[in-house]
Protein backbone atom coordinates (compact mmCIF):
# COMPACT_ATOMS: atom_id res chain seq x y z
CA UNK A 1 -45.90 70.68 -31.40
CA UNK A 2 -42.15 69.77 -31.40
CA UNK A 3 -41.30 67.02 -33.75
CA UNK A 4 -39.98 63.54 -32.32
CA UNK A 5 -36.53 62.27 -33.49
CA UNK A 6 -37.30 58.59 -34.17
CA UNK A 7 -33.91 56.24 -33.74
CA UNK A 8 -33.30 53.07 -35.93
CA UNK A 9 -32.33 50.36 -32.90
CA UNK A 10 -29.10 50.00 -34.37
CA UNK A 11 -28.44 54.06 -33.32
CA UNK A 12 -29.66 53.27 -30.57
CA UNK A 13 -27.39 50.63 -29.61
CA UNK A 14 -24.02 52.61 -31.20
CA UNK A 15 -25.20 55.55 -29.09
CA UNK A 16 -25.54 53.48 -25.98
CA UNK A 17 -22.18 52.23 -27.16
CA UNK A 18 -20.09 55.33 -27.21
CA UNK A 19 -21.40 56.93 -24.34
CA UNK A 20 -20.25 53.62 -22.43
CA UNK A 21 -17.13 53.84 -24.18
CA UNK A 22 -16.35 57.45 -23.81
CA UNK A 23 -17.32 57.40 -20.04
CA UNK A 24 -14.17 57.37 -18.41
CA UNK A 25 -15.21 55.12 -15.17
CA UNK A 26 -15.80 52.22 -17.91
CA UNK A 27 -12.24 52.50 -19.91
CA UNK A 28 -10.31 50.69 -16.95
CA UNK A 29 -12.33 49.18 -14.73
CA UNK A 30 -11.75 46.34 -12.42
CA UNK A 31 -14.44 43.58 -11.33
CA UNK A 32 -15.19 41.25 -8.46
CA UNK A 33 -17.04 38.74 -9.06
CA UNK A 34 -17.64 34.26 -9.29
CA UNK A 35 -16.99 32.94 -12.65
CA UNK A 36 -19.67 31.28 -14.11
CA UNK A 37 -20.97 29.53 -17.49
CA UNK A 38 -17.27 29.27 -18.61
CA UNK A 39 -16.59 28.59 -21.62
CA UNK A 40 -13.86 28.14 -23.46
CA UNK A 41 -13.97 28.54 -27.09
CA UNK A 42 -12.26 26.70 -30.17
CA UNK A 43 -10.89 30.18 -31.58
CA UNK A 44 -9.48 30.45 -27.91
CA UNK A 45 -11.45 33.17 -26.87
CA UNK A 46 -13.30 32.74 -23.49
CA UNK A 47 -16.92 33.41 -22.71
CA UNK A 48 -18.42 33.73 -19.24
CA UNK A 49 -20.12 35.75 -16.74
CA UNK A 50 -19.03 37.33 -13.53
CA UNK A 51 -21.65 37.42 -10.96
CA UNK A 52 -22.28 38.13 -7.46
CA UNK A 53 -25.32 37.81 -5.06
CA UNK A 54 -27.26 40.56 -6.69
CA UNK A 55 -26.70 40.21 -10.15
CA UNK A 56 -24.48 39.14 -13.26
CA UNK A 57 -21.90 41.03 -15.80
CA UNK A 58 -21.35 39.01 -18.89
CA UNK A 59 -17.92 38.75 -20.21
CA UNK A 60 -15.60 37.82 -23.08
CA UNK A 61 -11.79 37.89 -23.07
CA UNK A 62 -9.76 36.97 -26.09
CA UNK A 63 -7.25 34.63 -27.04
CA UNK A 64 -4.48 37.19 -27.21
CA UNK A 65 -5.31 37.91 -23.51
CA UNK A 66 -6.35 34.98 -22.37
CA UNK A 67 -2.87 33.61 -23.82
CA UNK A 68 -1.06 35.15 -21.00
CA UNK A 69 -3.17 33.92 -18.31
CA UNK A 70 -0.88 32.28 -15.52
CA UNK A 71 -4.15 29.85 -14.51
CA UNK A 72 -6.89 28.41 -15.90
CA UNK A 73 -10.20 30.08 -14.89
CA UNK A 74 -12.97 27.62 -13.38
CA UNK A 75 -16.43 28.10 -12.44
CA UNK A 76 -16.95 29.08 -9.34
CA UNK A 77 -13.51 30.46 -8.66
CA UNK A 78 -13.58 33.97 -7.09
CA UNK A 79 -11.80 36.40 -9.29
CA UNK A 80 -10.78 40.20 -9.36
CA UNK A 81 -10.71 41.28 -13.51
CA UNK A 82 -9.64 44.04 -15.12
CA UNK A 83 -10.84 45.79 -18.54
CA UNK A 84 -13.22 47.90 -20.20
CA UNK A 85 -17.04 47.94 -20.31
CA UNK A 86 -18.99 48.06 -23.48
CA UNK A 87 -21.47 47.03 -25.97
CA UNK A 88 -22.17 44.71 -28.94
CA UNK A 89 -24.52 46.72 -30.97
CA UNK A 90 -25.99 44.11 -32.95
CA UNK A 91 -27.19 42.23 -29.95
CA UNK A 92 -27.40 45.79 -27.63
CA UNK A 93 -26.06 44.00 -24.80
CA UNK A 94 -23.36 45.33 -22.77
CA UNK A 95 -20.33 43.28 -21.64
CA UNK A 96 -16.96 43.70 -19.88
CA UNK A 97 -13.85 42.83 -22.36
CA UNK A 98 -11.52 41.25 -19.71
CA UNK A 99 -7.89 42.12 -19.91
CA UNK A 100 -6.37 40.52 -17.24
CA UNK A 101 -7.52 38.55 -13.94
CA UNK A 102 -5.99 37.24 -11.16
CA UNK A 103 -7.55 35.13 -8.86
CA UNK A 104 -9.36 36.56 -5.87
CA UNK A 105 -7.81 36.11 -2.14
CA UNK A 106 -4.69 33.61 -3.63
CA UNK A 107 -2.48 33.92 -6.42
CA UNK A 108 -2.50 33.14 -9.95
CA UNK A 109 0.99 31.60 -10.14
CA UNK A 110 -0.35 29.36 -7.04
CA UNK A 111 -3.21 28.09 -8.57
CA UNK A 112 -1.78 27.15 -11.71
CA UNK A 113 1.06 25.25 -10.12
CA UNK A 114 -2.30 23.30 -8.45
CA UNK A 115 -3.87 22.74 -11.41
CA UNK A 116 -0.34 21.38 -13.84
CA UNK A 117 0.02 19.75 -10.83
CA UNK A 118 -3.16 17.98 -10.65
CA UNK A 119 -3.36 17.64 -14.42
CA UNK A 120 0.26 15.72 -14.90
CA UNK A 121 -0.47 13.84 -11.87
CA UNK A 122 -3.93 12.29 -13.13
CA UNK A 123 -1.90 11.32 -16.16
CA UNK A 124 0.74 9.13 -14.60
CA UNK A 125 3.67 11.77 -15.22
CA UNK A 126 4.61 11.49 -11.52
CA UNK A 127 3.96 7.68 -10.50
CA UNK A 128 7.03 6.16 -8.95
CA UNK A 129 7.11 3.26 -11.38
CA UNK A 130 8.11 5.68 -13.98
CA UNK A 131 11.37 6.82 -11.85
CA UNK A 132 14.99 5.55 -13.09
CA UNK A 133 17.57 4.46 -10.67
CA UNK A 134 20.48 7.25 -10.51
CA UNK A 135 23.99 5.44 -12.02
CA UNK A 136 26.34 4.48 -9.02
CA UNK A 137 29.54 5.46 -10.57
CA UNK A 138 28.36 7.68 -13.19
CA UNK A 139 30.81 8.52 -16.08
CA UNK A 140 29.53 11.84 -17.53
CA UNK A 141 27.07 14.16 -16.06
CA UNK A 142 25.36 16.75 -17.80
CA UNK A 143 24.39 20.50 -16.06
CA UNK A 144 21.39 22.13 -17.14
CA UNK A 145 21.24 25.40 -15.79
CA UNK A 146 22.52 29.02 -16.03
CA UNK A 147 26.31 28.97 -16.49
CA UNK A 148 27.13 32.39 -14.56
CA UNK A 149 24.99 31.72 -11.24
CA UNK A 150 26.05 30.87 -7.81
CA UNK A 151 24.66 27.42 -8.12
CA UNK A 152 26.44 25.72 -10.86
CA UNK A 153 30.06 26.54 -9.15
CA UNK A 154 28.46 25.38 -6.17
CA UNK A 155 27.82 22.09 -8.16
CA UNK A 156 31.44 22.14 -9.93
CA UNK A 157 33.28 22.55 -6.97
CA UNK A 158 31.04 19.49 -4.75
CA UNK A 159 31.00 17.09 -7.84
CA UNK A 160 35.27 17.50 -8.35
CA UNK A 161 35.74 17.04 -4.75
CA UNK A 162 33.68 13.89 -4.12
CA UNK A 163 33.78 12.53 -7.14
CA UNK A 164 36.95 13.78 -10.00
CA UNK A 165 36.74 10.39 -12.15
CA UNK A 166 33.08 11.88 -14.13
CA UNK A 167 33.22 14.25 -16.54
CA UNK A 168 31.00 17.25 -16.41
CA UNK A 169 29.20 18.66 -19.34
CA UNK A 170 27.81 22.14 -18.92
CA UNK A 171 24.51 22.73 -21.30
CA UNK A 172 23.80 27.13 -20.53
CA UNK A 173 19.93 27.89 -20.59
CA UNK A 174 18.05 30.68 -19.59
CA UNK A 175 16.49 30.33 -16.02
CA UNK A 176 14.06 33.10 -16.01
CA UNK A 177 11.93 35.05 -18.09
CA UNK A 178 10.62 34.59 -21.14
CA UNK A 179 11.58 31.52 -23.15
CA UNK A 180 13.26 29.83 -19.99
CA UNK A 181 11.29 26.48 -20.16
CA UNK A 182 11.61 26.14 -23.98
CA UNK A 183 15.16 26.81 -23.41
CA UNK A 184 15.27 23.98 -20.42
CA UNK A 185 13.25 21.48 -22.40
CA UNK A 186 15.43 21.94 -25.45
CA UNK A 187 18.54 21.32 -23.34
CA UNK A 188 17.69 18.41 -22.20
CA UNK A 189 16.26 16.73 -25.51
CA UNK A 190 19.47 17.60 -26.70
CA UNK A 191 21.32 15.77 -23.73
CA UNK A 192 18.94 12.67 -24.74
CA UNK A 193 19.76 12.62 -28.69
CA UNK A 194 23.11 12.86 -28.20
CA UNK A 195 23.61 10.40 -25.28
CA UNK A 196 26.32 12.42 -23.90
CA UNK A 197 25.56 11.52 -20.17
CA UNK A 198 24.56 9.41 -17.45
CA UNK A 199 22.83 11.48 -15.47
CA UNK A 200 21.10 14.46 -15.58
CA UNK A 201 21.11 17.83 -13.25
CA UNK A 202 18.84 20.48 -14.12
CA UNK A 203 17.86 23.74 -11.66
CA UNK A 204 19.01 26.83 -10.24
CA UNK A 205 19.56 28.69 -7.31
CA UNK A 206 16.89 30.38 -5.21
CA UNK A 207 14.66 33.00 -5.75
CA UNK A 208 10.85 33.87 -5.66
CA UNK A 209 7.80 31.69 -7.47
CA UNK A 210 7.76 34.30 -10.09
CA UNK A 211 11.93 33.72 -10.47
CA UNK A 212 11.32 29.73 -10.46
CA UNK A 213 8.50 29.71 -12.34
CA UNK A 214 10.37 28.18 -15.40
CA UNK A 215 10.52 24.45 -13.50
CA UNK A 216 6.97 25.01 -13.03
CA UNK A 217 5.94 24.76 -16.82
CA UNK A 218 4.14 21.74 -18.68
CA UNK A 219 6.73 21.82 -21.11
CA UNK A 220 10.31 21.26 -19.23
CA UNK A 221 7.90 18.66 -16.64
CA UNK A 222 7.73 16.49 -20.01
CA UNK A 223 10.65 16.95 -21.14
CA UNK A 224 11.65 15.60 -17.64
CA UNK A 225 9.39 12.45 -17.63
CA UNK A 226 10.38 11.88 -21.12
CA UNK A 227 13.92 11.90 -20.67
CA UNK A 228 15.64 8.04 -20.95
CA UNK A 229 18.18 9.40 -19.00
CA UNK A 230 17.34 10.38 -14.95
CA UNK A 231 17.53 13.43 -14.13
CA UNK A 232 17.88 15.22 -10.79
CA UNK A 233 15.65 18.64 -10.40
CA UNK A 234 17.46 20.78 -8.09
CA UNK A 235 15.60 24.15 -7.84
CA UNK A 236 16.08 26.63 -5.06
CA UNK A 237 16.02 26.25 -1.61
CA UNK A 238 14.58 22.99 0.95
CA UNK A 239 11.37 24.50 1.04
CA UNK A 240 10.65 25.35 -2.79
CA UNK A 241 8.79 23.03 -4.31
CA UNK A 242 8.50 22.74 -8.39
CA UNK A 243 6.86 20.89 -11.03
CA UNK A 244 9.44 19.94 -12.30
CA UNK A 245 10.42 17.95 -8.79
CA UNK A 246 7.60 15.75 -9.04
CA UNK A 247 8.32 14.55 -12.76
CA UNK A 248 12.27 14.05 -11.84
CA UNK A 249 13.75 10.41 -11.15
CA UNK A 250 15.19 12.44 -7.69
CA UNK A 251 14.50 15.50 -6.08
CA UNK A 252 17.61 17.61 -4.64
CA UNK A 253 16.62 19.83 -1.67
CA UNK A 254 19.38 22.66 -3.40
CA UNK A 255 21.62 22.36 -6.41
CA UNK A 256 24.41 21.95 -4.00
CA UNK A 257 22.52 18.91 -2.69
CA UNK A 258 21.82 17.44 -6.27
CA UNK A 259 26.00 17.24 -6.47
CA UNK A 260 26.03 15.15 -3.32
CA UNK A 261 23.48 12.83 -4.88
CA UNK A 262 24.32 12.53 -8.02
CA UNK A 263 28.43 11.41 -7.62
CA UNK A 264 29.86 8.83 -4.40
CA UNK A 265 32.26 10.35 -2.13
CA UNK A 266 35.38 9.13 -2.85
CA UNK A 267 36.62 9.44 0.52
CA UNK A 268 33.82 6.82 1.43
CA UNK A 269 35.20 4.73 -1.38
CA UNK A 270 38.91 4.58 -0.27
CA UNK A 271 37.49 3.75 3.46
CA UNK A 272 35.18 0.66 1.46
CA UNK A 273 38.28 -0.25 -0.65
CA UNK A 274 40.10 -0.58 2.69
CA UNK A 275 37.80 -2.17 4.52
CA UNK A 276 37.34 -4.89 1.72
CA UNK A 277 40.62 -5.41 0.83
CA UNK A 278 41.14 -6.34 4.95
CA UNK A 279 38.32 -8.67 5.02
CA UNK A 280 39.94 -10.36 1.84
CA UNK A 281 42.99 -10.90 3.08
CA UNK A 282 41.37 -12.21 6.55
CA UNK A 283 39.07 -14.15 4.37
CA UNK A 284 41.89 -15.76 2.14
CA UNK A 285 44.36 -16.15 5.67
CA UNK A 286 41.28 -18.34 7.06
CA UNK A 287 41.61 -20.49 4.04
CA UNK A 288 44.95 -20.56 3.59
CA UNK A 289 44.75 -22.07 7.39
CA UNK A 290 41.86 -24.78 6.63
CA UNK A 291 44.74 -26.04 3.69
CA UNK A 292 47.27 -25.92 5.76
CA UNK A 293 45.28 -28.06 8.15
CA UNK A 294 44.07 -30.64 5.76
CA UNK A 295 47.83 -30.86 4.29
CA UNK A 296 49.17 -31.27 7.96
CA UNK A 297 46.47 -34.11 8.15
CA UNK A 298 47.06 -35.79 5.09
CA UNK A 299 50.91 -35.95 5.52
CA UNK A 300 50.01 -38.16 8.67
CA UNK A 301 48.39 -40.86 6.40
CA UNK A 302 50.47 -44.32 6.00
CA UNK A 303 49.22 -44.13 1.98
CA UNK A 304 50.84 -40.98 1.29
CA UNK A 305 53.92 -41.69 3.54
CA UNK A 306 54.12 -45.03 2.18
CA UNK A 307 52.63 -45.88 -1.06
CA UNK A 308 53.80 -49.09 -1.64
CA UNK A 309 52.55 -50.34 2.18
CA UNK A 310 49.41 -48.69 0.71
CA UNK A 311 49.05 -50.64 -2.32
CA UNK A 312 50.01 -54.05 -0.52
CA UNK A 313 47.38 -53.16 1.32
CA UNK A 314 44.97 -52.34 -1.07
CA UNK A 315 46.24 -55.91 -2.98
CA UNK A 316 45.21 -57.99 -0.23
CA UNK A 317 42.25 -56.71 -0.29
CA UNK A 318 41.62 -57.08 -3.78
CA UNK A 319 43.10 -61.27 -3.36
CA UNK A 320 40.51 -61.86 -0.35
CA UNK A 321 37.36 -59.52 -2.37
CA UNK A 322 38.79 -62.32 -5.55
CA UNK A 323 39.00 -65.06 -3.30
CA UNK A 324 35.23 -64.39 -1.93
CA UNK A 325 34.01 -63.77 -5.84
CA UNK A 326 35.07 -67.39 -7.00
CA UNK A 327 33.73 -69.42 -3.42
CA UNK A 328 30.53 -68.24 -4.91
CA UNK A 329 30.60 -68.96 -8.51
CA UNK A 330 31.41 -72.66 -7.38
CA UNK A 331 28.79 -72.60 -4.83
CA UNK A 332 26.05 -71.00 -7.85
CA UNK A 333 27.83 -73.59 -10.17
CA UNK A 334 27.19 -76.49 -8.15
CA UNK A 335 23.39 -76.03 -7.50
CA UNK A 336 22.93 -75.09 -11.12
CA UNK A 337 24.28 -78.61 -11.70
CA UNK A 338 22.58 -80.59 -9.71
CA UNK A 339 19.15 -78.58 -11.10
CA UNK A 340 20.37 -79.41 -14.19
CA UNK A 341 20.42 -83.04 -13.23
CA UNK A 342 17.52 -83.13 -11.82
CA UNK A 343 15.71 -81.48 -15.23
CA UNK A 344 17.20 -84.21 -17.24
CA UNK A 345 16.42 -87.10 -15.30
CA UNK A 346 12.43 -86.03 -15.68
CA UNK A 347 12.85 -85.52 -19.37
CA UNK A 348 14.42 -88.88 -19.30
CA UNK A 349 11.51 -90.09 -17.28
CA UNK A 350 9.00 -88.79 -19.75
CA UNK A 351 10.71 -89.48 -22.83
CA UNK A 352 8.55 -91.33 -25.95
CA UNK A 353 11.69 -93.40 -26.38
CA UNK A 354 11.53 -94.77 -22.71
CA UNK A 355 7.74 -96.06 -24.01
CA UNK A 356 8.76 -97.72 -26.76
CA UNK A 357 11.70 -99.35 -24.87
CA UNK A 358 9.10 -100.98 -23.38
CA UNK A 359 7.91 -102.63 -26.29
CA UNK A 360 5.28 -99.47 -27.36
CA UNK A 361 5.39 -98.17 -31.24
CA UNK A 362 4.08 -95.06 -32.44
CA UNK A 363 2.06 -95.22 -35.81
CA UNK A 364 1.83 -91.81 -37.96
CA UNK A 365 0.09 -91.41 -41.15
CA UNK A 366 1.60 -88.16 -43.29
CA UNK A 367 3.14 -87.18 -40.13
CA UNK A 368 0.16 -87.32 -38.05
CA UNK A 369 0.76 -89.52 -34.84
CA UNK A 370 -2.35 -91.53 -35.28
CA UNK A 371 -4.37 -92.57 -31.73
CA UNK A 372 -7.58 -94.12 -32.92
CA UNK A 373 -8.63 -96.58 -35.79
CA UNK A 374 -11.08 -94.13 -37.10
CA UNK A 375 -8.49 -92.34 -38.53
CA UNK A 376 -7.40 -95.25 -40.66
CA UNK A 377 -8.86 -96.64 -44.19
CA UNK A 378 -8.02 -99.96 -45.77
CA UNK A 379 -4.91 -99.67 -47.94
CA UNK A 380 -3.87 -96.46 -45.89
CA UNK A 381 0.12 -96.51 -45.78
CA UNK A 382 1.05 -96.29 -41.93
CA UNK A 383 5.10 -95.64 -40.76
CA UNK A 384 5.20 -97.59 -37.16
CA UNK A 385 8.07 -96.48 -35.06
CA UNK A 386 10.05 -98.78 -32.58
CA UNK A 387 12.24 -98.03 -30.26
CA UNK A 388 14.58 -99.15 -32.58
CA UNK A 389 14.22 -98.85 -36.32
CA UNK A 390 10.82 -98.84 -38.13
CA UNK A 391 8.75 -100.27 -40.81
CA UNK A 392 6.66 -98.79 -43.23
CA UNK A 393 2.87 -101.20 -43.48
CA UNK A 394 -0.49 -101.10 -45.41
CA UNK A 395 -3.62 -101.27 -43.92
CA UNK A 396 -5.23 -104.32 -45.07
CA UNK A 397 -8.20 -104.17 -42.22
CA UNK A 398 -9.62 -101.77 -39.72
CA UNK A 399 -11.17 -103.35 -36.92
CA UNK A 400 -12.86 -100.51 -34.33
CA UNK A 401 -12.19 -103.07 -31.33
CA UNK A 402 -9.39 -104.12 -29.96
């Protein structure tokens, strides 16, 4: 009898391990499948499983990889990945090690403009209370953009014609490719710590969403909001629509446009100088001509043609207005009098001296007018008042009746 080879279960597993790996179908593979039980790790690797009505594939994909995704995977969200199929010994499962994925039926670069989009909207990045007015007259504007392409002599050439006062400040960036939006985002930082303009243009000429992407990054759409200067996004065409649109103070439907925008005509402001300058010199004519009037009117008076007549006048008035003034103070003087008469004759009337006249006296004792015996004591010393003179007595008997 033919002896058994017995396996460890870790042989087992390595063996099921290279014969995965060494199967050529399973080096480069790609997957359909719905993402499920996402997860997305602190290391930054990502854990999930692709599945589809008959079964499930787990998968990992790491950071490295998963760095360069252009979206961020969801569950749910149909997908098409590519990578290789093999095992983890220790566990003796087998898994797919994703490489790449793109979403299934739309594109990657679409769904992650959704989801910044979405994102920087639910934080406030695009509310229209954060947008700054664009300066009228604007001194010096600065260019963000590629200095060799079509678009910035496009803006040049618009910005000197309508508008030659403002100087323009050129800041070159890359556009495209690698390191674009750190290069855009830098730019205009630097335009905001050196406070070398009014207003900001940033874009470029047209091109596909791969060639735009750059203005579709989280990084230049901060930049953007966080700029304290506004800024106008002018990128491609009327119907391309950016990221970094939504976070600008004003959206320019080309670069070309964002010129026209950004700086008055000056044309326009020669025709408004005109037009002002005619309606002030109709304006000043029309009171120039009221003036005139009131002049022509006032020459006509008899007190500017003839002062002195005027103040004659105005001293007869001032002799009758006198004359009127003292008829009353007599008239007030006279009834005051005769009140005044009329008060004296009752004090008169009621006087103590008009009682004593009579042949009354008043007796006091220390001061005190006395009206009864019972305020007197035998030997009391009494001053009795006539009407003329007095004499000072002792009380040599009280009697109670008279």
């Amino acid at each position: 009898m033919k002896q058994q080879t017995i396996f460890t279960v870790s042989q087992v597993n390595q063996a099921i391990k290279r014969m995965l790996e060494e199967h050529e179908l399973f080096r480069s593979i790609y997957v359909q499948g719905e993402i499920s039980n996402y997860k997305a790790h602190s290391s930054g690797h990502r854990y999930f499983t692709l599945k589809d009505k008959d079964g499930v594939l787990s998968a990992v994909m790491f950071r490295s990889d998963a760095s360069r995704l252009r979206f961020r995977p969801e569950n749910g969200m149909k997908v098409i990945a590519r990578g290789r199929i093999s095992s983890y010994p220790k566990y003796g499962q087998y898994q797919m090690y994703v490489a790449d994925m793109m979403p299934d039926g739309i594109g990657a670069l679409t769904i992650a403009f959704e989801q910044l989009k979405q994102k920087l909207y639910e934080e406030g990045l695009f509310d229209a209370s954060r947008k700054k007015p664009l300066p009228r007259l604007p001194q010096k504007i600065a260019i963000v953009t590629s200095p060799t392409g079509a678009a910035v002599r496009d803006m040049l050439r618009i910005l000197h014609r309508r508008y030659p006062l403002a100087q323009v400040q050129i800041y070159p960036v890359l556009v495209q490719g690698a390191g674009a939006a750190a290069d855009i985002a830098g730019a205009i930082a630097a335009v905001n710590r050196r406070g070398e303009a009014d207003v900001i243009i940033t874009g470029r000429g047209g091109g596909s969403l791969e060639d735009l992407w750059a203005f579709n990054e989280e990084i230049v759409a901060r930049a953007i909001a966080a700029s304290d200067i506004p800024v106008i996004s002018a990128v491609g065409h009327e119907p391309d629509v950016t990221i970094s649109d939504f976070a600008a103070d004003a959206r320019a439907s080309t670069p070309s446009n964002a010129a026209e925008i950004c700086v008055p005509d000056t044309a326009e402001i020669r025709r408004f100088l005109r037009s002002a300058d005619s309606a002030l010199l109709a304006a000043i004519g029309t009171v120039l001509q009221s003036k005139r009037t009131e002049l022509t009117a006032l020459d006509k008076r008899r007190r500017l043609r003839t002062p002195i007549g005027y103040i004659q006048d105005r001293r007869y008035a001032l002799g009758h207005v006198t004359g009127q003034l003292t008829a009353v103070m007599q008239q007030q003087l006279a009834a005051h009098r005769q009140a005044f008469v009329r008060q004296a004759a009752y004090l008169d009337a009621y006087s103590p001296l008009k009682v004593l006249a009579r042949g009354y006296s008043v007796v006091t004792k220390d001061n005190e007018v006395i009206s009864s015996s019972e305020k007197l004591h035998q030997d009391d010393e009494i001053m009795v008042r006539f009407a003329e003179g007095g004499a000072v007595c002792t009380v040599k008997q009280v009697s109670q009746k008279c």
